[in-house]
Structures are given as structure tokens and as C-alpha cells.
N, C-alpha and C. Protein backbone atom coordinates (compact mmCIF):
# COMPACT_ATOMS: atom_id res chain seq x y z
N UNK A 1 -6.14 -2.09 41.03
CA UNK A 1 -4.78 -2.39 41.37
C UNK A 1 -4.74 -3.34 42.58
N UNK A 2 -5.49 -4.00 42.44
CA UNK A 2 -6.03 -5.09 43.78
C UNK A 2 -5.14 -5.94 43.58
N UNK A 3 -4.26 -6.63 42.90
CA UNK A 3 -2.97 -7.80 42.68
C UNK A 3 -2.14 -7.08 42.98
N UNK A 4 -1.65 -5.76 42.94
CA UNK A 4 -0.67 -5.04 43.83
C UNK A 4 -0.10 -5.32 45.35
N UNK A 5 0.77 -5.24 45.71
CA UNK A 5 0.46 -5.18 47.39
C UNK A 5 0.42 -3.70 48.11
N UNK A 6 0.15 -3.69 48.88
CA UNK A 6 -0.71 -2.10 49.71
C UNK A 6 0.89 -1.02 50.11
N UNK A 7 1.66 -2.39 50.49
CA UNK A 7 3.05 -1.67 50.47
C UNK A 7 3.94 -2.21 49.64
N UNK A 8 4.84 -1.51 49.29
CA UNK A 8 6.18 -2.06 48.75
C UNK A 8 7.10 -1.72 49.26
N UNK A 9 7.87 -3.20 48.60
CA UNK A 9 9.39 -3.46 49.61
C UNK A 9 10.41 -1.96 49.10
N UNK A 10 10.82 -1.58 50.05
CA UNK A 10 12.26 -0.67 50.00
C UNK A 10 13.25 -1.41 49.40
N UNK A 11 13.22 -2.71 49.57
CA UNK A 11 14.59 -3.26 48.69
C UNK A 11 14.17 -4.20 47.75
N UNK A 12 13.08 -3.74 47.02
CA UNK A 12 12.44 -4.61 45.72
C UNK A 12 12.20 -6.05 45.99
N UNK A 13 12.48 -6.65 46.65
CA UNK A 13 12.63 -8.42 47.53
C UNK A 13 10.74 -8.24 47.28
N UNK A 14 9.99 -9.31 46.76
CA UNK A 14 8.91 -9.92 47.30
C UNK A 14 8.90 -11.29 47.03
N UNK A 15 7.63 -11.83 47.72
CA UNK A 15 7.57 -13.58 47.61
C UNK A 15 7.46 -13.68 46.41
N UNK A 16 7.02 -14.90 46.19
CA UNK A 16 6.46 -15.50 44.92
C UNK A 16 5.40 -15.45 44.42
N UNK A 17 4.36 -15.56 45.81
CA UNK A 17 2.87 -14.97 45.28
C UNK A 17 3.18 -13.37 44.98
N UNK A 18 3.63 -12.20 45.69
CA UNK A 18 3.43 -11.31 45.31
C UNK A 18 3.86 -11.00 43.80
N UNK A 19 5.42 -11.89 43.05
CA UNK A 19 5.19 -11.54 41.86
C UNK A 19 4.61 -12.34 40.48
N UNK A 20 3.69 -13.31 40.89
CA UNK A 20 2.93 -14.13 40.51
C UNK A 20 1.37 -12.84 40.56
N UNK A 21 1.80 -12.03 41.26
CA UNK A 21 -0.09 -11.50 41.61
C UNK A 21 0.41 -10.12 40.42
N UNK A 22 1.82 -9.39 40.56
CA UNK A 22 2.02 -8.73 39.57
C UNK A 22 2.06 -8.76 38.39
N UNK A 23 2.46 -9.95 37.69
CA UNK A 23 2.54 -10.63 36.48
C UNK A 23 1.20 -11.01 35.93
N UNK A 24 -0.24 -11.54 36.91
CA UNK A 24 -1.29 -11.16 36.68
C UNK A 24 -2.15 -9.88 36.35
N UNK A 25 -1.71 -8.87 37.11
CA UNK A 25 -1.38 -7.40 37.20
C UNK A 25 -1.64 -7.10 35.45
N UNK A 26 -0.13 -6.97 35.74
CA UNK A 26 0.32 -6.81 34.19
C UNK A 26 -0.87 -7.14 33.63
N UNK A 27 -0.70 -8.97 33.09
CA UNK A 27 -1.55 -9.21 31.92
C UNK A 27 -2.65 -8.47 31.82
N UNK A 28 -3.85 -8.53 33.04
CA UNK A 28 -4.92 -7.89 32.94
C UNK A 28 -5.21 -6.67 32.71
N UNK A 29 -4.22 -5.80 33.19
CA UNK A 29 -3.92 -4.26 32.88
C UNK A 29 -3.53 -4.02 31.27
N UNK A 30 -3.28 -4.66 30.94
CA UNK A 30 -3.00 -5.13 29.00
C UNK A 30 -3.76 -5.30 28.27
N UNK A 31 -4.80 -6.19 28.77
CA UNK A 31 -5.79 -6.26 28.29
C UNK A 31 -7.10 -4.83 28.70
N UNK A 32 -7.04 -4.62 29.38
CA UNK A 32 -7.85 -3.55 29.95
C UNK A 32 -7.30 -2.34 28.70
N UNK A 33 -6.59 -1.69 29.00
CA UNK A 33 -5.71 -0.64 28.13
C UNK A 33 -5.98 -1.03 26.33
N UNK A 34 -6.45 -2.26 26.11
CA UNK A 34 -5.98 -2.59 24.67
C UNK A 34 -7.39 -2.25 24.42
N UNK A 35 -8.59 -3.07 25.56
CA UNK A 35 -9.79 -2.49 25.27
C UNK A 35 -10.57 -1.28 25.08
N UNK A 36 -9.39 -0.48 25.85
CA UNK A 36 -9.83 0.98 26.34
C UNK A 36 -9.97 1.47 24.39
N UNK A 37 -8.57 1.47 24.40
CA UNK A 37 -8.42 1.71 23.01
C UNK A 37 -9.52 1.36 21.63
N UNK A 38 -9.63 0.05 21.97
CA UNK A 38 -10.44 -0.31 20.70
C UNK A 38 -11.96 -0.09 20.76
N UNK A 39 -12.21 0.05 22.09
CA UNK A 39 -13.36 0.96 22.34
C UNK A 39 -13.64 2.33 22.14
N UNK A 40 -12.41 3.22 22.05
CA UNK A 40 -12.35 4.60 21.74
C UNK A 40 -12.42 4.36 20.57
N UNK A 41 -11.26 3.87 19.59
CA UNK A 41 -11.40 3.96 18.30
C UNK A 41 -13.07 2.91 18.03
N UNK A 42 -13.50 2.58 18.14
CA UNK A 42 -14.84 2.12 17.65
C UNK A 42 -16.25 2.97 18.07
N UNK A 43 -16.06 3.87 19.07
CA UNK A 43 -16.90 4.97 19.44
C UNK A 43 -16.93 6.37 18.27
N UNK A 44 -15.24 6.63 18.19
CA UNK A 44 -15.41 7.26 17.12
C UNK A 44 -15.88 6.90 15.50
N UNK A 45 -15.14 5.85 15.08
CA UNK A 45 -15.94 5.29 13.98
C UNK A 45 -17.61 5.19 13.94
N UNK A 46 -18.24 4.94 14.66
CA UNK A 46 -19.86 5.02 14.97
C UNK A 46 -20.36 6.43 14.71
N UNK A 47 -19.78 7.06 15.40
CA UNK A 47 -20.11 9.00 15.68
C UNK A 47 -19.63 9.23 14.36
N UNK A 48 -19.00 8.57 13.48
CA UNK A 48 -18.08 9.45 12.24
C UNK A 48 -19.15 8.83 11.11
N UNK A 49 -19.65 7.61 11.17
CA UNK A 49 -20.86 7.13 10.42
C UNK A 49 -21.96 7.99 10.98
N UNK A 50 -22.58 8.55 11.66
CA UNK A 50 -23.46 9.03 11.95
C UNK A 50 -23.25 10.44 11.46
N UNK A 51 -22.09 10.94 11.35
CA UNK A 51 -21.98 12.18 10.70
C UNK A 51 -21.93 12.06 9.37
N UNK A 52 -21.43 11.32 8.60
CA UNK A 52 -21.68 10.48 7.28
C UNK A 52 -23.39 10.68 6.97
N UNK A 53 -23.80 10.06 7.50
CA UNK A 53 -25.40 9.59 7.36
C UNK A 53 -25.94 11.10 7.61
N UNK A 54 -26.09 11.61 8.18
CA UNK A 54 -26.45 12.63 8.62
C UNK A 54 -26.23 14.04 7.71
N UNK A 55 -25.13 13.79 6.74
CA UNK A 55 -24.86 15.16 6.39
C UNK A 55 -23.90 14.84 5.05
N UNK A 56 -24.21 15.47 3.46
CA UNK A 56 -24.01 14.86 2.32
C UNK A 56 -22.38 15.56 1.94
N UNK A 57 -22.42 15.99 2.92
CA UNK A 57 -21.00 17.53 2.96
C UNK A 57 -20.01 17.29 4.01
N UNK A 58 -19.77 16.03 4.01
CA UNK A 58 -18.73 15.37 4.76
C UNK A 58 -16.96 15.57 4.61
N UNK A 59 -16.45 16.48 5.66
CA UNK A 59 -15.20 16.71 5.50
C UNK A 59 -14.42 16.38 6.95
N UNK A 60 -13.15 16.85 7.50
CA UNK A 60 -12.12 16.19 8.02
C UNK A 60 -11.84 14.85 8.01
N UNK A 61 -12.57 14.12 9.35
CA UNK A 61 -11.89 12.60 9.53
C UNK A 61 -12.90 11.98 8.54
N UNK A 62 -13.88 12.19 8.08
CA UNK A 62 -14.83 11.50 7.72
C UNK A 62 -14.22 12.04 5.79
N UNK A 63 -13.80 13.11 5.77
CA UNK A 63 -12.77 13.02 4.32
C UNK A 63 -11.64 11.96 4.42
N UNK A 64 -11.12 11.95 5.64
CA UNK A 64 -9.90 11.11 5.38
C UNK A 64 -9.63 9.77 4.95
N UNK A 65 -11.15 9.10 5.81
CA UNK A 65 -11.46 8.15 4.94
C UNK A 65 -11.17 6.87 4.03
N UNK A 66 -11.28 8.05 3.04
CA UNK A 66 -11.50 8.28 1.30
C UNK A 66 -9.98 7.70 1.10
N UNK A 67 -9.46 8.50 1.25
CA UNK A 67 -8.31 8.39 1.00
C UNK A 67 -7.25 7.10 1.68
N UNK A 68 -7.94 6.55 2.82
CA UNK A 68 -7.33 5.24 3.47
C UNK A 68 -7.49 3.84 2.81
N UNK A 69 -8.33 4.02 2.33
CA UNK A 69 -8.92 2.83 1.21
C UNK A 69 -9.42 2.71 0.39
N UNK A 70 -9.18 3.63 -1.00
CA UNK A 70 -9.35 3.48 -2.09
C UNK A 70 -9.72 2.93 -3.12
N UNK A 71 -9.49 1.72 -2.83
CA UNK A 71 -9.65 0.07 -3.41
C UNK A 71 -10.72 -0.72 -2.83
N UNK A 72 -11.37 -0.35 -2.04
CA UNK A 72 -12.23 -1.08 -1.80
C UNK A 72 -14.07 -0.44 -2.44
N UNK A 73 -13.75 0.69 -2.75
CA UNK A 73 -15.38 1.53 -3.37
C UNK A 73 -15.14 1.85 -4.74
N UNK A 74 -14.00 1.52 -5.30
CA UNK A 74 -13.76 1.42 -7.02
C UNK A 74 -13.44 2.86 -7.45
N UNK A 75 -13.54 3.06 -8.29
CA UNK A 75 -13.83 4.36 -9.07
C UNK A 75 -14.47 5.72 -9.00
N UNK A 76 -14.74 6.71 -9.06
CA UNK A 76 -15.86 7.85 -9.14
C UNK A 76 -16.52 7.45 -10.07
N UNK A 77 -17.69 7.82 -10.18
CA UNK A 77 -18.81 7.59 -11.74
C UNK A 77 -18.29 8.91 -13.03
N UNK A 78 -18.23 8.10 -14.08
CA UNK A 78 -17.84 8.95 -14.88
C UNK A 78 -19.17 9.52 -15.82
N UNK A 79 -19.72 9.20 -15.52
CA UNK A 79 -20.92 9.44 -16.17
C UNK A 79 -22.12 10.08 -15.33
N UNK A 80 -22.72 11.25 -15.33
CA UNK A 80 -24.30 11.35 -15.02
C UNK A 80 -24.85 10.52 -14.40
N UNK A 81 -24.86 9.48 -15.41
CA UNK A 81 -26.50 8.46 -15.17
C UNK A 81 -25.69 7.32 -14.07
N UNK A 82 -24.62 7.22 -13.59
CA UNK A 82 -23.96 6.21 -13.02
C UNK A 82 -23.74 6.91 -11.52
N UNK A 83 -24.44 8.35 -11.39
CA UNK A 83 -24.56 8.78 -10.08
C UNK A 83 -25.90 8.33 -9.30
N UNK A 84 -25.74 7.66 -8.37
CA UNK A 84 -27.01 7.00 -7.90
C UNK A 84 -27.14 8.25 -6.35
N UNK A 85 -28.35 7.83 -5.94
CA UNK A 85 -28.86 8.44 -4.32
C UNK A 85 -27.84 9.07 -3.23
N UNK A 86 -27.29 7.70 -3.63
CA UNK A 86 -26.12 8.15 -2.19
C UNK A 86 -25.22 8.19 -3.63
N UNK A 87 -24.36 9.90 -2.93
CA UNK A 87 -22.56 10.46 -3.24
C UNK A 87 -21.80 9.18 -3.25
N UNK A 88 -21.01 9.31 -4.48
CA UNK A 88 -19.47 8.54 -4.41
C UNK A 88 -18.91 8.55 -3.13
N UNK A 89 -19.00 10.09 -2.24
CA UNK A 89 -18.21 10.28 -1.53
C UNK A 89 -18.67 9.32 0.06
N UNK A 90 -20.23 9.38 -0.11
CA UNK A 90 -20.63 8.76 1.52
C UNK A 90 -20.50 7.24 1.15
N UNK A 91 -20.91 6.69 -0.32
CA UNK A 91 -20.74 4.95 0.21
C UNK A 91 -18.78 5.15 -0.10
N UNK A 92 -18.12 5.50 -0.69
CA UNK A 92 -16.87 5.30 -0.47
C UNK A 92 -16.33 5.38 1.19
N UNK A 93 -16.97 6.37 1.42
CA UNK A 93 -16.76 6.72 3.43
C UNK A 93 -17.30 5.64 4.32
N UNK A 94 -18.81 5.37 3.98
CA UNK A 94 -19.34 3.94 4.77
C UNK A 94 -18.73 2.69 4.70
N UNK A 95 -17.95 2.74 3.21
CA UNK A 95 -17.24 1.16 3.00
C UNK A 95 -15.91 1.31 3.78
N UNK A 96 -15.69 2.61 3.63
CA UNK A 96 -14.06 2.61 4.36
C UNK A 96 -14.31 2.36 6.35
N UNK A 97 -15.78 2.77 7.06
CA UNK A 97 -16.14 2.66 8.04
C UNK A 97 -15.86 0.99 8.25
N UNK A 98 -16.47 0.41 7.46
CA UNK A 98 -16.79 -0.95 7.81
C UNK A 98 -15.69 -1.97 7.84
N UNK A 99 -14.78 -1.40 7.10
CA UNK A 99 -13.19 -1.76 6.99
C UNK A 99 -12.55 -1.37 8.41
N UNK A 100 -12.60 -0.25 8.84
CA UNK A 100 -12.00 0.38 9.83
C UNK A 100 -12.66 -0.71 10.96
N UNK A 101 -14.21 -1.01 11.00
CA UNK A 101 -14.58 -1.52 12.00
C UNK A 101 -13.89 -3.35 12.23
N UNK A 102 -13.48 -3.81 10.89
CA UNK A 102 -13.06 -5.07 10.63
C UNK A 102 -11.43 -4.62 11.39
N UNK A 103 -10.45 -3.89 11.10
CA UNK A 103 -9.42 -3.44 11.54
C UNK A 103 -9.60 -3.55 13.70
N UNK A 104 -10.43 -3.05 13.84
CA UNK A 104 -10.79 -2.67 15.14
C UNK A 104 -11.26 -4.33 16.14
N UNK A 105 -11.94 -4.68 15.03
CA UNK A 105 -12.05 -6.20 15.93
C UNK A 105 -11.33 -7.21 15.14
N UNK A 106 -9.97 -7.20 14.48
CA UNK A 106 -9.07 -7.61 14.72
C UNK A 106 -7.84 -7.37 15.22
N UNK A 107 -8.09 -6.44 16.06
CA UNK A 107 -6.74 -5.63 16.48
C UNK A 107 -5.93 -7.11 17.55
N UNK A 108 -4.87 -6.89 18.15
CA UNK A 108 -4.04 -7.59 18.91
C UNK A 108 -3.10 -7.00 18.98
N UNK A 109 -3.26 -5.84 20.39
CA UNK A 109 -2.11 -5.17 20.46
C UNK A 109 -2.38 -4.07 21.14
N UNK A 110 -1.31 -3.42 21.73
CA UNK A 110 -1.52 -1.57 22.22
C UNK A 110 -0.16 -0.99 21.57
N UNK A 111 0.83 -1.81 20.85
CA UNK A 111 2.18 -1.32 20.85
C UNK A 111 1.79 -0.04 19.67
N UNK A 112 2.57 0.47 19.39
CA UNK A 112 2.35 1.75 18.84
C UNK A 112 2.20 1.61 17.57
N UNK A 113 2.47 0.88 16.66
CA UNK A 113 1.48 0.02 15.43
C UNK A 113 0.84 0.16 15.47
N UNK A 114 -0.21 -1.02 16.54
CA UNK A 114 -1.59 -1.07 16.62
C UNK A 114 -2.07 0.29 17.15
N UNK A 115 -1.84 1.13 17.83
CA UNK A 115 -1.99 2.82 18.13
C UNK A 115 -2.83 3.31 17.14
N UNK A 116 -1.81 3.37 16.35
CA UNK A 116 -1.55 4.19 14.72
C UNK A 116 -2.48 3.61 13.89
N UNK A 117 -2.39 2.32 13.87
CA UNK A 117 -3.56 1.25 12.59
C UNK A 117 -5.32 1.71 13.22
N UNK A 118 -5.14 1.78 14.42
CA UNK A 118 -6.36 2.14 14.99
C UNK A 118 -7.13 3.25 15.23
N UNK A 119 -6.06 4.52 14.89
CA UNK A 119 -6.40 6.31 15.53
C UNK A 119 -6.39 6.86 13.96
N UNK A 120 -5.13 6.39 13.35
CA UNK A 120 -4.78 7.18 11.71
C UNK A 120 -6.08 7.56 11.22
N UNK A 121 -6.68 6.21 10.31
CA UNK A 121 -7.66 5.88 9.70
C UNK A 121 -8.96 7.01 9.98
N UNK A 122 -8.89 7.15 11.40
CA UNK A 122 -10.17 8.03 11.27
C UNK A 122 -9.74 9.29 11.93
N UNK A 123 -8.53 9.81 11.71
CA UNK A 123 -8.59 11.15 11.88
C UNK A 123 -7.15 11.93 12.97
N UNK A 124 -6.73 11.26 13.81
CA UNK A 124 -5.86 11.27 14.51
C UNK A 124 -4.91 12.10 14.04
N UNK A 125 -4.49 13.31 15.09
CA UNK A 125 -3.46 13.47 14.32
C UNK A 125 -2.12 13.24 15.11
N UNK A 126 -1.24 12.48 14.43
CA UNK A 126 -0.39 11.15 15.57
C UNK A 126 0.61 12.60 15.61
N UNK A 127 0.58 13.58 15.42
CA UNK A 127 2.31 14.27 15.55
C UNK A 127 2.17 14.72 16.53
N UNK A 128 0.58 14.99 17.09
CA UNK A 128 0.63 15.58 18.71
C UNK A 128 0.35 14.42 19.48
N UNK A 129 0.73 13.16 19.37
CA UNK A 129 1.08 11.83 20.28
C UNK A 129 1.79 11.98 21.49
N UNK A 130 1.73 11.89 22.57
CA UNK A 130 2.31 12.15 23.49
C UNK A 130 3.73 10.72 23.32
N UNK A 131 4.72 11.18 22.76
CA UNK A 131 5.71 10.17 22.89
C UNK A 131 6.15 9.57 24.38
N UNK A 132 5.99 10.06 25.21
CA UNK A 132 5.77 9.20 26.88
C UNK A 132 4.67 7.93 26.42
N UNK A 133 3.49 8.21 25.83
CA UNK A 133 2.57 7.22 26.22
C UNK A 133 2.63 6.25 24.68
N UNK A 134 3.31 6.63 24.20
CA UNK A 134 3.68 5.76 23.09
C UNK A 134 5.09 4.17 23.69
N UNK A 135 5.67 5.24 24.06
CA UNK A 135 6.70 4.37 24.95
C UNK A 135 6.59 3.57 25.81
N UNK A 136 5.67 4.28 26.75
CA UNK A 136 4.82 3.04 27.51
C UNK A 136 4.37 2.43 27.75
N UNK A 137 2.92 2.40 25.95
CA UNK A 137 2.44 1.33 25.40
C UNK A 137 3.03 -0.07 25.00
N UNK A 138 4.57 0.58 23.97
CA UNK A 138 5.26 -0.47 23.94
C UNK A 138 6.14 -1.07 24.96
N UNK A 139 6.27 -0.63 26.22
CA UNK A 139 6.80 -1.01 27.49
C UNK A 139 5.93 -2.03 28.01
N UNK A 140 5.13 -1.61 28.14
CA UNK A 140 3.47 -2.94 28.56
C UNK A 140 3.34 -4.15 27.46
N UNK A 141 3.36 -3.54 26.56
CA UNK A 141 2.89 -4.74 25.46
C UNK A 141 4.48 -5.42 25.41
N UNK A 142 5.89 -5.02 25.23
CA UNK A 142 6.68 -5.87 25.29
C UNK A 142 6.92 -6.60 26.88
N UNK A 143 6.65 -5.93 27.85
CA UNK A 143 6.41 -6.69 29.39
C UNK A 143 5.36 -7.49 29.62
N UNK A 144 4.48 -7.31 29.06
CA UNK A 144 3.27 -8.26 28.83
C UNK A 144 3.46 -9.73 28.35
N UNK A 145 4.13 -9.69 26.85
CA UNK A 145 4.63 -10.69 26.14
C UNK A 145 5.81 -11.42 27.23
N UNK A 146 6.00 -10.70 27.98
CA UNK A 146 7.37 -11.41 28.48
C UNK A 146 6.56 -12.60 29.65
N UNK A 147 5.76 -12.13 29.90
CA UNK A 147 4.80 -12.68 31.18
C UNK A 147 3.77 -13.64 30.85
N UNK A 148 3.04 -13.14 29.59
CA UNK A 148 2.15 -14.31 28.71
C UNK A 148 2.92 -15.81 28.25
N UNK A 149 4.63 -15.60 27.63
CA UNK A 149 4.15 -16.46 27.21
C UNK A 149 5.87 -17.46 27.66
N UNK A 150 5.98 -16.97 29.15
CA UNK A 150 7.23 -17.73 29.51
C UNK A 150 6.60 -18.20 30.89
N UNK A 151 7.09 -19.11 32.01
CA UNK A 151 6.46 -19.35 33.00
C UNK A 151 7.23 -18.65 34.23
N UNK A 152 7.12 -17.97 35.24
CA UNK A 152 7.15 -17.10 36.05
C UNK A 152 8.58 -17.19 36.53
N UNK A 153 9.17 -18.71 36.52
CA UNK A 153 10.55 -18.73 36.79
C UNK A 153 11.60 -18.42 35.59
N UNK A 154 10.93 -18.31 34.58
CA UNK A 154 11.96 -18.41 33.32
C UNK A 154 12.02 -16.88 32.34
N UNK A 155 10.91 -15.81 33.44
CA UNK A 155 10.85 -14.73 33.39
C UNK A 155 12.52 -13.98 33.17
N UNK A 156 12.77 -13.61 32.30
CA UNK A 156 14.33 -12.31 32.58
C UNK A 156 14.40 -11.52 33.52
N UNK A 157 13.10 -10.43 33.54
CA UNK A 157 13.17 -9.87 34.72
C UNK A 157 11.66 -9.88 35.53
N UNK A 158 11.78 -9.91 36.68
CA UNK A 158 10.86 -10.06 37.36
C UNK A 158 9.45 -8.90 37.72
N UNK A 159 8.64 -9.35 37.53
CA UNK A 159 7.21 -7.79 37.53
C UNK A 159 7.91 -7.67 39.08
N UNK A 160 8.10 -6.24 39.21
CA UNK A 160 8.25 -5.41 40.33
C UNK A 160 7.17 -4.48 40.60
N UNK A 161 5.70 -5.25 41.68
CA UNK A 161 4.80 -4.35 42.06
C UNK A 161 4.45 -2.88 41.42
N UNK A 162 5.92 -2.52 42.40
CA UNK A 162 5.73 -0.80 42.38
C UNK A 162 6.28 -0.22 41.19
N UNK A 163 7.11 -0.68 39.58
CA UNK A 163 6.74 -0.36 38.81
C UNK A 163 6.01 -0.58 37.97
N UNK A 164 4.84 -1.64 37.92
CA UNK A 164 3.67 -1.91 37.60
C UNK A 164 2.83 -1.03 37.98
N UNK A 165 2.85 -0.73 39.30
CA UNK A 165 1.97 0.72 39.85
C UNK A 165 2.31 1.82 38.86
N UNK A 166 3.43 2.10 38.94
CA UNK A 166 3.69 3.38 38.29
C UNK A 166 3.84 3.62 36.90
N UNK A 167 4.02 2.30 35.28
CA UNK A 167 3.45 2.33 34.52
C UNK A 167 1.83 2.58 34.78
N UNK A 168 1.09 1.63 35.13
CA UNK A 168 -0.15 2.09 34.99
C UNK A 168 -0.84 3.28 35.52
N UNK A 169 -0.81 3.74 36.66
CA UNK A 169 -1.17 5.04 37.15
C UNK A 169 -0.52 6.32 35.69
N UNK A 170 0.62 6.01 35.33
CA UNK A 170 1.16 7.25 33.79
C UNK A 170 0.51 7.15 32.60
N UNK A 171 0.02 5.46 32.43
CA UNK A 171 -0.53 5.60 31.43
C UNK A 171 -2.42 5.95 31.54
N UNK A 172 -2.60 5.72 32.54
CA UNK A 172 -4.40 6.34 33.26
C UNK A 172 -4.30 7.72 32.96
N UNK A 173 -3.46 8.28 33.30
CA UNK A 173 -2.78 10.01 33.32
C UNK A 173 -3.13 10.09 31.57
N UNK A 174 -2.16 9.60 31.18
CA UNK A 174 -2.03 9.85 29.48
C UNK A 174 -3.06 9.72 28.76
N UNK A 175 -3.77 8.55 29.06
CA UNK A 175 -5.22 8.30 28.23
C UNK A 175 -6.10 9.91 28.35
N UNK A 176 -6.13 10.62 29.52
CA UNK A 176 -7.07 11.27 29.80
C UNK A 176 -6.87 12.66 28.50
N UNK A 177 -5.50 12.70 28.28
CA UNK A 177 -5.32 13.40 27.06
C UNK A 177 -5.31 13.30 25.76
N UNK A 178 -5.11 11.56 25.57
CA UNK A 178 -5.11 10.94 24.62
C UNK A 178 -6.75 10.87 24.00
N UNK A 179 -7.12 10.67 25.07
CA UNK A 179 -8.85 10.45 24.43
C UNK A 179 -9.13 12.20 23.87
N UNK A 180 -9.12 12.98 24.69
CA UNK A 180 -9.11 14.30 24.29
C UNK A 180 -8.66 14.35 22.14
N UNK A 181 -7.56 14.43 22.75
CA UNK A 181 -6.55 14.25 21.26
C UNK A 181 -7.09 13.04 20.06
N UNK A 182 -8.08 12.14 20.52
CA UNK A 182 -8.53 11.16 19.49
C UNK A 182 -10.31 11.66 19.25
N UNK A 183 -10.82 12.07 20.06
CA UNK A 183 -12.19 12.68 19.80
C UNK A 183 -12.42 14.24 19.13
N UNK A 184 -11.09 14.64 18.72
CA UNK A 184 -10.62 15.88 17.92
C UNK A 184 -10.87 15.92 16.71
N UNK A 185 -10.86 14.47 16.39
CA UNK A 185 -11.03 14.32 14.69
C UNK A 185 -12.64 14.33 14.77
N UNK A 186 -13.38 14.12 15.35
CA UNK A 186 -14.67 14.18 15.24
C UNK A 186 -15.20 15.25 14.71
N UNK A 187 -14.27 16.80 15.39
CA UNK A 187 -14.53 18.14 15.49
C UNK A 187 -13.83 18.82 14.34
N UNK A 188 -13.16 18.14 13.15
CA UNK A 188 -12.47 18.45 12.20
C UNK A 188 -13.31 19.03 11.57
């Protein structure tokens, strides 16, 4: 939080560098948070292939899968002789991994879309989402956009330090449960 300033104004008033250093703030804190994410969701996908590989009796997130992409591993074998080494069920699961991993490094985003496109797939279960940190995702990512792609005078409203502090310090808070709540599906 080093683009912050150490104090803030009582009557919201700062220079220009200070909200030039917030608006940097922001962006980088956006990007940080988006990585956090696509690094969680790609930690679990790895650990969920390894449980795949590891074990021919594959159920929760690593069932769910199956069911996310259907279309991409074809059919079940209808026949005996059309059952090969590896289960329908693990290359249908590995192909759906590798999809998930294509999803993951094309992501662009933290808004609660990209959340969901990124946690669903392998297991998440979004109804215990903390709706605070859903809100705040899309609070950042639409304050973000406002800062990326206008120039600092043509801003609507101006990054104010100290609620830049205090989005990010809620959403540091939230992750710590959120990761909890996304490494759950592992334990399905």
C-alpha cells in the first residue's frame, strides 16, 4: 500500500500526485487480486489432476468435471472392446482439466463472472460466496475500468486514498475465507 499516503485528509482534498499515486493503487491492486485468483483456481486444478491420476474412483470436484464439458470427450464406449486403459471417466476429467486450464489463462477479470467461470468448474460451492466480497470484486473491477481507460482529469469520481485503503484491506480479509471455501472442493 506504498502509493497510499501514510495519512489521510479529514476533508478528502489531496494533490494531484496523491490521486494519480491512488489510481495507480487501484490498477495494480487489480491486477494483484485477479492474479491471486487465477492462481488459486490453477493450484486447484493441478491438485484435482493429481487426484485424477492418482486414483481410478474419482468423485466430488473431480466428478463435476464431467459434467462441465461434455462435448469435448464424446460419448461413453458402448461396447467392451472400445474400453481402453484409462476410464471414460479420467480422460473425460483430464480433457475437462485442460479446458479449465485454457479458461484460467484466458481469464480478464475479478468481476463476479469471471469469479464463477473460474471456482464453478472445479468444485466451488458459490452459495456460500461471501456476497460482501463479490460486491467488492465488482466495485474494483468497475473502479479499475474507470481509471484504466479514461485520463485522470476526465475521471467521474476521483480514487480517494482512504477508500482504496479500505476496499483493499476487506477484500485481503475476504480472500482469507475465500481461499478456505475454494480449497473445499479438493476435500469433496
Amino acid at each position: 500500500m506504498q502509493f497510499l499516503p501514510k495519512r489521510f485528509s479529514a476533508t478528502g482534498n489531496y494533490t494531484h500526485q496523491e490521486y494519480t499515486a491512488a489510481a495507480a493503487f487501484r490498477i495494480l491492486f487489480h491486477a494483484e487480486v485477479e492474479s491471486f485468483l487465477e492462481e488459486l483456481a490453477l493450484d486447484i486444478t493441478n491438485k484435482l489432476e493429481e487426484n485424477i491420476r492418482n486414483s481410478m474412483n474419482c468423485n466430488g470436484a473431480e466428478a463435476i468435471l464431467i459434467l462441465y464439458r461434455p462435448e469435448a470427450h464424446g460419448s461413453p464406449p458402448s461396447q467392451l472392446n472400445e474400453v481402453s486403459t484409462r476410464s471414460f471417466k479420467m480422460r473425460a476429467q483430464l480433457s475437462c482439466l485442460n479446458e479449465m486450464r485454457r479458461r484460467i489463462s484466458s481469464n480478464n477479470g475479478l468481476k463476479a463472472h469471471n469469479l464463477l467461470s473460474l471456482f464453478i468448474p472445479i468444485g466451488l460451492d458459490e452459495i456460500r460466496l461471501d456476497d460482501q466480497m463479490i460486491i467488492d470484486l465488482n466495485l474494483l473491477g468497475a473502479r479499475r475500468g474507470d481509471v484504466a481507460h479514461k485520463a485522470l482529469l476526465k475521471i467521474s469520481v476521483l480514487p480517494d486514498p482512504k477508500e482504496e485503503k479500505i476496499l483493499a484491506e476487506r477484500l485481503i480479509d475476504q480472500f482469507k475465507s475465500f481461499e478456505q471455501l475454494a480449497l473445499q472442493a479438493l476435500g469433496s
